[in-house]
C-alpha atoms as a PDB file:
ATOM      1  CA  UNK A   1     -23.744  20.560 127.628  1.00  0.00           C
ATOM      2  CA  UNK A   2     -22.218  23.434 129.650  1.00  0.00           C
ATOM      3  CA  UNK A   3     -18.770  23.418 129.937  1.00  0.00           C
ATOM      4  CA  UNK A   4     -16.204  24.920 132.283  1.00  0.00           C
ATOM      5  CA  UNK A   5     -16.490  28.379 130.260  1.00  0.00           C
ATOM      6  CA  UNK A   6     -19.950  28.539 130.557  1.00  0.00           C
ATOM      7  CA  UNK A   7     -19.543  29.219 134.437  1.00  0.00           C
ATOM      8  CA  UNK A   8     -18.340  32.493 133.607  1.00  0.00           C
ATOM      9  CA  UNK A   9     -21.661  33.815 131.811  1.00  0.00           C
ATOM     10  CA  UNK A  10     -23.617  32.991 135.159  1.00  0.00           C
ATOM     11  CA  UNK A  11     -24.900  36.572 136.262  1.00  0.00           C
ATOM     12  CA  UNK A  12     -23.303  37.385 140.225  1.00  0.00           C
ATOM     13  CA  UNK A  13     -26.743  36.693 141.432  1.00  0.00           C
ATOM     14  CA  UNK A  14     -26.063  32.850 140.696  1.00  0.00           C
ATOM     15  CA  UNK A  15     -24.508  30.992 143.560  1.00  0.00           C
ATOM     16  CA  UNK A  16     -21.689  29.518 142.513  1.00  0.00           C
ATOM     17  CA  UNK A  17     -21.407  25.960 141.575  1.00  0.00           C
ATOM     18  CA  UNK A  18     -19.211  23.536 143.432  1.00  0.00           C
ATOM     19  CA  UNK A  19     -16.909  20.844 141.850  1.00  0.00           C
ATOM     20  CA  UNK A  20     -18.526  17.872 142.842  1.00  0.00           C
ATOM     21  CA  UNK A  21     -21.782  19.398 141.368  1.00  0.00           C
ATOM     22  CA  UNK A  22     -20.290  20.262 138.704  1.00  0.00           C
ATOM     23  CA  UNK A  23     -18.559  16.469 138.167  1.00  0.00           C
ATOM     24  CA  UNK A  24     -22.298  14.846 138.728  1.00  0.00           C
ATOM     25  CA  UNK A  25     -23.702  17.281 136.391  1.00  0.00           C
ATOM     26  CA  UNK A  26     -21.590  16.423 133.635  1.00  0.00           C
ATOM     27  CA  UNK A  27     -21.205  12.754 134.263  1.00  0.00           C
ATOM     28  CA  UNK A  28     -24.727  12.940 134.005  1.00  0.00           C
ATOM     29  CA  UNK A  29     -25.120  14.808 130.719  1.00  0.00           C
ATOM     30  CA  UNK A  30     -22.137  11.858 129.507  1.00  0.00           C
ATOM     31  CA  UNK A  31     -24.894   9.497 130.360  1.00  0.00           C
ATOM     32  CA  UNK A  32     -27.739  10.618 128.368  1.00  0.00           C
ATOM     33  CA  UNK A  33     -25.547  11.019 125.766  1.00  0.00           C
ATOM     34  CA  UNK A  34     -24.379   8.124 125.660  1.00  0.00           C
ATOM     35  CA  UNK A  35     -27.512   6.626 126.044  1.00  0.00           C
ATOM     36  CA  UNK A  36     -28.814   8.786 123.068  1.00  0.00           C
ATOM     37  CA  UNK A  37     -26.342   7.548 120.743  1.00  0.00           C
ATOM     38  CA  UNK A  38     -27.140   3.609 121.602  1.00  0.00           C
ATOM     39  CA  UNK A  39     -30.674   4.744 120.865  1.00  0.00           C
ATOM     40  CA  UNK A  40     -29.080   6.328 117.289  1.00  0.00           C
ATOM     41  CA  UNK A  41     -26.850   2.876 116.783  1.00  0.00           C
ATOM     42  CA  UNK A  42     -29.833   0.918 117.118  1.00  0.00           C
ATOM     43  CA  UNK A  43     -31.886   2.728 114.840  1.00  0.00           C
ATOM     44  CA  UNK A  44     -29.487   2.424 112.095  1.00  0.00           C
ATOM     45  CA  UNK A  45     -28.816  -1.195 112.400  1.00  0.00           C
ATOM     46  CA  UNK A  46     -32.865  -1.626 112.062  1.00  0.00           C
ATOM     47  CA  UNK A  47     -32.392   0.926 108.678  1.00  0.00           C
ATOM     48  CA  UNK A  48     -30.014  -1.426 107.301  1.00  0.00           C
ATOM     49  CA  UNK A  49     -31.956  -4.499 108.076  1.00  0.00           C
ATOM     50  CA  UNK A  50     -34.922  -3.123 106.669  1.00  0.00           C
ATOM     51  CA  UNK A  51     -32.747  -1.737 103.858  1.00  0.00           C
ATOM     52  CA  UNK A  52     -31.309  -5.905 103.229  1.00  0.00           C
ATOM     53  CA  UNK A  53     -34.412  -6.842 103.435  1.00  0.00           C
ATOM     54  CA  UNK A  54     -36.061  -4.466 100.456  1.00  0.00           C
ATOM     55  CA  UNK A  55     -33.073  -4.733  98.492  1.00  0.00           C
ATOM     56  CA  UNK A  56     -33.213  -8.651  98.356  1.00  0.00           C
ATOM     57  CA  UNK A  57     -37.473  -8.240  98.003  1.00  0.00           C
ATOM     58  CA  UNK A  58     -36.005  -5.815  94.677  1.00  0.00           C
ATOM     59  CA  UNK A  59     -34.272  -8.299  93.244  1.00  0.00           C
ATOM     60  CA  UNK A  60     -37.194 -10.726  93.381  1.00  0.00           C
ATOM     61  CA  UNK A  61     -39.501  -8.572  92.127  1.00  0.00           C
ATOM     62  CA  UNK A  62     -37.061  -8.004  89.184  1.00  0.00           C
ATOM     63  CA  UNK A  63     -36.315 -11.129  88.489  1.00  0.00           C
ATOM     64  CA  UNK A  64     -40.604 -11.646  88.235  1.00  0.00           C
ATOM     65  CA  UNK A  65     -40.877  -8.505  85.746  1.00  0.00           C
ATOM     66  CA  UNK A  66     -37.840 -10.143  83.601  1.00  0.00           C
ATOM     67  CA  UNK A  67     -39.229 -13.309  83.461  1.00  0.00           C
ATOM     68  CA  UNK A  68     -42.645 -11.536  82.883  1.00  0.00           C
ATOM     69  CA  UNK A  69     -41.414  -9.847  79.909  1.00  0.00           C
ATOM     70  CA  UNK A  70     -39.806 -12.810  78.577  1.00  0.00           C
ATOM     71  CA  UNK A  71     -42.369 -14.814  78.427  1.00  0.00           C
ATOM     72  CA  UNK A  72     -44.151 -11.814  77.110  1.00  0.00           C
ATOM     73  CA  UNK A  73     -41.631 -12.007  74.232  1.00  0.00           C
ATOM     74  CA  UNK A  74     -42.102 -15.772  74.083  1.00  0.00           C
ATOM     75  CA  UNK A  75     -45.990 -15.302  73.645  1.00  0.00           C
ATOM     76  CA  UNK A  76     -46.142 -12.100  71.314  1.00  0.00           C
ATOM     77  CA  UNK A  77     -46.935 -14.044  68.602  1.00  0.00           C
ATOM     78  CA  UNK A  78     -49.651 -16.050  70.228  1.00  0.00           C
ATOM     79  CA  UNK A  79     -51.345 -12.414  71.718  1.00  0.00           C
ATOM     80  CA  UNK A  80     -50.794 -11.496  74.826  1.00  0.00           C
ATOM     81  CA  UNK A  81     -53.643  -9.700  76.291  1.00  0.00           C
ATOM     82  CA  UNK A  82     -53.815  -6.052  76.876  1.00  0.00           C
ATOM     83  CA  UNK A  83     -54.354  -6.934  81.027  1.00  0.00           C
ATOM     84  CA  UNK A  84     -51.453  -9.049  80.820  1.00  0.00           C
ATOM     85  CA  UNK A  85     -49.307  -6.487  79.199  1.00  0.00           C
ATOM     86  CA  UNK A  86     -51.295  -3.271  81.243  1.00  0.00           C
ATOM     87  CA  UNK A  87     -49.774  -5.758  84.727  1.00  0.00           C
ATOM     88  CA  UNK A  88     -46.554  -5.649  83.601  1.00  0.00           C
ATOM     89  CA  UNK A  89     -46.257  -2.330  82.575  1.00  0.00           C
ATOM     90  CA  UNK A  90     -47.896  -1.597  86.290  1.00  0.00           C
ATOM     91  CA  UNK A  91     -45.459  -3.826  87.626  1.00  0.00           C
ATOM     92  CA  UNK A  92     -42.075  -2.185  86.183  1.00  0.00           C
ATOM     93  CA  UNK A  93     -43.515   1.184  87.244  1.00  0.00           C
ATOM     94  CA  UNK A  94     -43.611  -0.378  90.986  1.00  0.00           C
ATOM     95  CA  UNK A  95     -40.597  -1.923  90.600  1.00  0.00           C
ATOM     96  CA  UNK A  96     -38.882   1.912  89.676  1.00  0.00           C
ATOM     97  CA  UNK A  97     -40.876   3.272  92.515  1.00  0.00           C
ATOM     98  CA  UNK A  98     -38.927   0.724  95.007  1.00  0.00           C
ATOM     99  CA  UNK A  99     -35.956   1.651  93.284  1.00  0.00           C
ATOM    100  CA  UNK A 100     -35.918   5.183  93.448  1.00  0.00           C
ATOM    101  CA  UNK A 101     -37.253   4.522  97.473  1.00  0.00           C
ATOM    102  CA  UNK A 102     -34.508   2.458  98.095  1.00  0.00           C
ATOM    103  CA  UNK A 103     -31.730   4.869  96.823  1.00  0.00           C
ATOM    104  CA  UNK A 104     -33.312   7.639  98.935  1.00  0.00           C
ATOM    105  CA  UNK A 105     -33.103   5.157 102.062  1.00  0.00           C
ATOM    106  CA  UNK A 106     -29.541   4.411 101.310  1.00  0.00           C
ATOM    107  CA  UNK A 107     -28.771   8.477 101.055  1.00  0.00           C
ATOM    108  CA  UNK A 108     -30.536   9.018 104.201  1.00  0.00           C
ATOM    109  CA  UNK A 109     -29.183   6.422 106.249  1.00  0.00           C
ATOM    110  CA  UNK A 110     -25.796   7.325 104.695  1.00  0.00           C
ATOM    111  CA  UNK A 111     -26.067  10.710 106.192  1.00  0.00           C
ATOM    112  CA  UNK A 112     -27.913   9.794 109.665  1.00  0.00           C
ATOM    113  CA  UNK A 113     -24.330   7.617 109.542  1.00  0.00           C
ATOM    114  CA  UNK A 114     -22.073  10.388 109.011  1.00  0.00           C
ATOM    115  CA  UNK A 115     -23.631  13.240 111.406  1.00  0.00           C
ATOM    116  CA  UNK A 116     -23.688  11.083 114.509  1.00  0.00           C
ATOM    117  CA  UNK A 117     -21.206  10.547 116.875  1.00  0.00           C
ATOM    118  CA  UNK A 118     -20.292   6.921 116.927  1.00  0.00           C
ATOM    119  CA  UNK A 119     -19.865   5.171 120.567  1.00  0.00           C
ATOM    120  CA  UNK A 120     -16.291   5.381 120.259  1.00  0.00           C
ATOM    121  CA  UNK A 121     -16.410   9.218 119.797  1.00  0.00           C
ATOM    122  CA  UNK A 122     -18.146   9.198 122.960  1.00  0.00           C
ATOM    123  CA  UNK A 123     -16.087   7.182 124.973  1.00  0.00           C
ATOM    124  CA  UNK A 124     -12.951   9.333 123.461  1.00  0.00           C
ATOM    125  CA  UNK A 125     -14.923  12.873 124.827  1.00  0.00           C
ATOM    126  CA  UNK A 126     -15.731  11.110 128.200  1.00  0.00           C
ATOM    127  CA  UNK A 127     -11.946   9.979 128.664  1.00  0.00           C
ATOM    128  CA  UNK A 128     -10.553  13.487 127.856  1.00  0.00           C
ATOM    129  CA  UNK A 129     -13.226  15.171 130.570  1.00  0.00           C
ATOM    130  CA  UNK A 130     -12.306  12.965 133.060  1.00  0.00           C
ATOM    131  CA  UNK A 131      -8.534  13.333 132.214  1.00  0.00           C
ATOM    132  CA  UNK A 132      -9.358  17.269 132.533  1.00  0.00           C
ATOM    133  CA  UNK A 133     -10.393  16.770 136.155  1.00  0.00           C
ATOM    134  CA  UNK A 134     -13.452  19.669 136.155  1.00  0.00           C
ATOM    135  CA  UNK A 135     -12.784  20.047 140.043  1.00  0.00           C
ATOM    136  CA  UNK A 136      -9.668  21.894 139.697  1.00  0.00           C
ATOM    137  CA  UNK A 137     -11.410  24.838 137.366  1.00  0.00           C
ATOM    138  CA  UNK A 138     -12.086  27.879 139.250  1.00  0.00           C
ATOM    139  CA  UNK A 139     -15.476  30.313 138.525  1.00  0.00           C
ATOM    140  CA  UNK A 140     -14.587  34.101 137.759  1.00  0.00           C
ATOM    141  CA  UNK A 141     -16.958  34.722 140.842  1.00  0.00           C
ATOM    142  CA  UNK A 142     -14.660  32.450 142.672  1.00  0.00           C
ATOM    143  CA  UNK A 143     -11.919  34.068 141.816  1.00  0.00           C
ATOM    144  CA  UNK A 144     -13.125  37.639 142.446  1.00  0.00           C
ATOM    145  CA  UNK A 145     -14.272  36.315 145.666  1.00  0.00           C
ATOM    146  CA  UNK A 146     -10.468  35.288 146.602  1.00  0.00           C
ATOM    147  CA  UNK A 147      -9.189  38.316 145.103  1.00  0.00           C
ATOM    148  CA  UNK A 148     -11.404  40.366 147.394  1.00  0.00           C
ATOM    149  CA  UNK A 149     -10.534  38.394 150.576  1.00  0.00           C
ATOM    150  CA  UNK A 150      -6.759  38.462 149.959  1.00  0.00           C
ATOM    151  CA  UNK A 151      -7.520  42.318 149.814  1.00  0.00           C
ATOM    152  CA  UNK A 152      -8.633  42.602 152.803  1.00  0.00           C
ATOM    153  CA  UNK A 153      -5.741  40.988 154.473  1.00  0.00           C
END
């Protein structure tokens, strides 16, 4: 987003902007970025929805594998068969696979969390540009230009 200082890197050739332009310009960029960061909330409150939701699916699947191996424990005497025991063996390595998903979800969405600007950021930057009133911010070609005319009076 350019801002006033960027005015100043325009090459001569550039005519110069004017204030209200300006103002639009950047109460447009304050839009879309606002806009983008809604987007961003959103997002995130779907990651940890779908991160509830896999968590509490965990601890069901868990609580199947325990129970699994109990009654695995219960029945070792009787013989278990090797399917039985080759399912439950698949099953825990699922179960770790979730696991060690999960955690990566929670690390991700844990740093998607702290690297965007939250809506009240925003709202702060927004309040401090229009407290700055861009109109009253002169160009260095506007101020050569009223250099050079009070020099020729």
């Amino acid at each position: 987003m350019p801002g006033p200082s960027s005015e100043s890197t325009i090459s001569s050739s550039a005519p110069p902007v004017k204030g209200s332009d300006y103002l639009f310009s950047l109460n447009r960029d304050l839009k879309a970025l606002n806009a983008a960061v809604l987007v961003i909330t959103q997002k995130i409150k779907y990651l940890v929805r779908n991160e509830k939701i896999l968590g509490r699916n965990l601890i069901v699947i868990n609580k199947r594998v325990r129970d699994l191996q109990t009654e695995m424990g219960n029945t070792q005497n009787q013989g278990v068969s090797d399917a039985v025991k080759v399912a439950i063996e698949d099953l825990t390595r699922q179960v770790n696979a979730i696991s060690q998903r999960l955690a990566e979800l929670e690390s991700k969405l844990d740093e998607v969390s702290r690297q965007s600007a939250k809506v009240d950021d925003v709202k702060e930057i927004k309040y401090v540009i229009d407290a700055m009133n861009p109109l009253h911010f002169v160009t260095i070609d506007q101020a050569k230009q009223m250099l050079e005319e009070k020099e020729k009076k």
